[in-house]
C-alpha atoms as a PDB file:
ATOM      1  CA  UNK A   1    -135.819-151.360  90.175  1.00  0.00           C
ATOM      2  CA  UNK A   2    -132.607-152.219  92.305  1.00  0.00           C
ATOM      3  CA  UNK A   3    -133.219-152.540  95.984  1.00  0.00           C
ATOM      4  CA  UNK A   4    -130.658-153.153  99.281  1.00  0.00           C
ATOM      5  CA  UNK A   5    -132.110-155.474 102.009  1.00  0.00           C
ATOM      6  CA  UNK A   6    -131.789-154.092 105.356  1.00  0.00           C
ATOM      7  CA  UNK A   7    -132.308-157.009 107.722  1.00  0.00           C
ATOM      8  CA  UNK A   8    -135.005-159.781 107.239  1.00  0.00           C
ATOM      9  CA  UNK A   9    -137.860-157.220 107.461  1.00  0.00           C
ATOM     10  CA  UNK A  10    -136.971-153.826 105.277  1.00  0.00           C
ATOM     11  CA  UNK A  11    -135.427-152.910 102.330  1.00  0.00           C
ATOM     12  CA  UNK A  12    -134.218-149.625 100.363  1.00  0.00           C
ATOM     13  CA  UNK A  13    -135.557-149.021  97.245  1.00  0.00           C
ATOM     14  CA  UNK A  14    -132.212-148.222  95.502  1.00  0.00           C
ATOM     15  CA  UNK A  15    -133.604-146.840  91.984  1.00  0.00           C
ATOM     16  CA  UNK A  16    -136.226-147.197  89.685  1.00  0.00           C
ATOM     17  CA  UNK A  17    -136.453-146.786  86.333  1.00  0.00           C
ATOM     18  CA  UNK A  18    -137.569-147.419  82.832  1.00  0.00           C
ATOM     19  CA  UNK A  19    -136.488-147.203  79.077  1.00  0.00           C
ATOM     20  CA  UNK A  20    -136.957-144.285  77.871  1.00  0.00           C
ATOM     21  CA  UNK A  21    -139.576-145.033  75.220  1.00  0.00           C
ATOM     22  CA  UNK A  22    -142.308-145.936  78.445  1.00  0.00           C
ATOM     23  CA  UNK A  23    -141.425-143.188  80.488  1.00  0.00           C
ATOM     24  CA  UNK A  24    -144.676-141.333  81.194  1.00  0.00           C
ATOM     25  CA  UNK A  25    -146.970-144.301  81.032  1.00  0.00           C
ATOM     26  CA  UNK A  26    -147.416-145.873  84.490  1.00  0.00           C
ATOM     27  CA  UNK A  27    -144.442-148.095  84.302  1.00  0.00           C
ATOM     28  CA  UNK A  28    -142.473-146.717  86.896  1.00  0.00           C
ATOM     29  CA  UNK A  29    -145.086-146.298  89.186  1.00  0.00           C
ATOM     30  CA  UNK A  30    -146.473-150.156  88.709  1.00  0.00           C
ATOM     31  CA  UNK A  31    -142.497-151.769  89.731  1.00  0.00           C
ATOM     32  CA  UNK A  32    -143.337-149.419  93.110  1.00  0.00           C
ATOM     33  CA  UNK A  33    -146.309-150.664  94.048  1.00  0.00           C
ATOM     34  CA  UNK A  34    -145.417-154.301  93.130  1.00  0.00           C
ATOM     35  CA  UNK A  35    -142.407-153.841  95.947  1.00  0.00           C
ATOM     36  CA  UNK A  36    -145.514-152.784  98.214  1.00  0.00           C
ATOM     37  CA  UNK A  37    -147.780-155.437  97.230  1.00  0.00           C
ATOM     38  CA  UNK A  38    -144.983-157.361  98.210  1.00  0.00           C
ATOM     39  CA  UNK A  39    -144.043-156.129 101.427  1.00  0.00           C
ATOM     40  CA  UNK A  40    -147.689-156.219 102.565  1.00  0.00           C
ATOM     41  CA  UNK A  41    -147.564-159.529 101.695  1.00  0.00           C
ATOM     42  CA  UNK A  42    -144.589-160.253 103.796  1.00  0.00           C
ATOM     43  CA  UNK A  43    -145.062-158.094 106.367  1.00  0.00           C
ATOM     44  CA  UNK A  44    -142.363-156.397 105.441  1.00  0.00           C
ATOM     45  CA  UNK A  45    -140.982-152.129 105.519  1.00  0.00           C
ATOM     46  CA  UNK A  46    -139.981-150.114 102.484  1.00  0.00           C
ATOM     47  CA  UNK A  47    -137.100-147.358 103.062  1.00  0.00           C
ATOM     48  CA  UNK A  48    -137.745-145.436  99.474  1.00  0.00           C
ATOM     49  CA  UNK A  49    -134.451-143.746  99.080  1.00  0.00           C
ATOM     50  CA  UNK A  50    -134.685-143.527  95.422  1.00  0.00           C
ATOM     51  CA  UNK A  51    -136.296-140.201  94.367  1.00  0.00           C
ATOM     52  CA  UNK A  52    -138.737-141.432  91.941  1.00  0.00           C
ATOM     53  CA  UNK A  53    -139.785-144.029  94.661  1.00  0.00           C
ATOM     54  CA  UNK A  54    -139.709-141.469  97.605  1.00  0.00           C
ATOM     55  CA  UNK A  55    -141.780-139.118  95.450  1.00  0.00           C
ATOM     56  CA  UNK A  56    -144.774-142.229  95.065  1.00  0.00           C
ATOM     57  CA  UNK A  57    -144.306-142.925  98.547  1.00  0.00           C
ATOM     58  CA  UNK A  58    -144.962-139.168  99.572  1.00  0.00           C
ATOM     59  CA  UNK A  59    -148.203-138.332  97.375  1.00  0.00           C
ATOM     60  CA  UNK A  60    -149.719-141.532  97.922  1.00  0.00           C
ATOM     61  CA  UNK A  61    -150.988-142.002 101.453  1.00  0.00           C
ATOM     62  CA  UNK A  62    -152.407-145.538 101.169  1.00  0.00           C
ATOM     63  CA  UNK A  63    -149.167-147.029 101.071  1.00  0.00           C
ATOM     64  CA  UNK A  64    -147.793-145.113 103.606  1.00  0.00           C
ATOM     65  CA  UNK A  65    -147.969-148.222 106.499  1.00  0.00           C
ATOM     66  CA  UNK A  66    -145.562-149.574 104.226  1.00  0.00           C
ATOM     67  CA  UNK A  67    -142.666-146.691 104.979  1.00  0.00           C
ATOM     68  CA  UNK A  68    -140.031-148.080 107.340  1.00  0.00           C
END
């Protein structure tokens, strides 16, 4: 996962990815929701321009306080 700080209190999720021999097994998903752990955790905003990121971000609703 690459990400672009915007400020002291948001940053872009950039891209995420994995090798190709774990896509389709969670991996992807788990980097996202670290960044949101951390970001609760820091009071802190996501902006998830990256699609894979955006398309977490958009189907999960618990996380959505996150969004900035």
């Amino acid at each position: 996962m690459t990400y672009t700080w915007i400020g002291k209190t948001k940053f872009i999720i950039d891209h995420t990815g994995v090798e190709n021999k774990f896509e389709g097994k969670g991996f992807g998903k788990k980097l996202v929701m670290k960044s949101v752990e951390y970001a609760r955790n820091n009071d802190l905003k996501i902006l998830p321009l990256c699609p894979f990121a955006k398309k977490v971000f958009d189907t999960d609703e618990s996380i959505d306080e996150i969004r900035g």
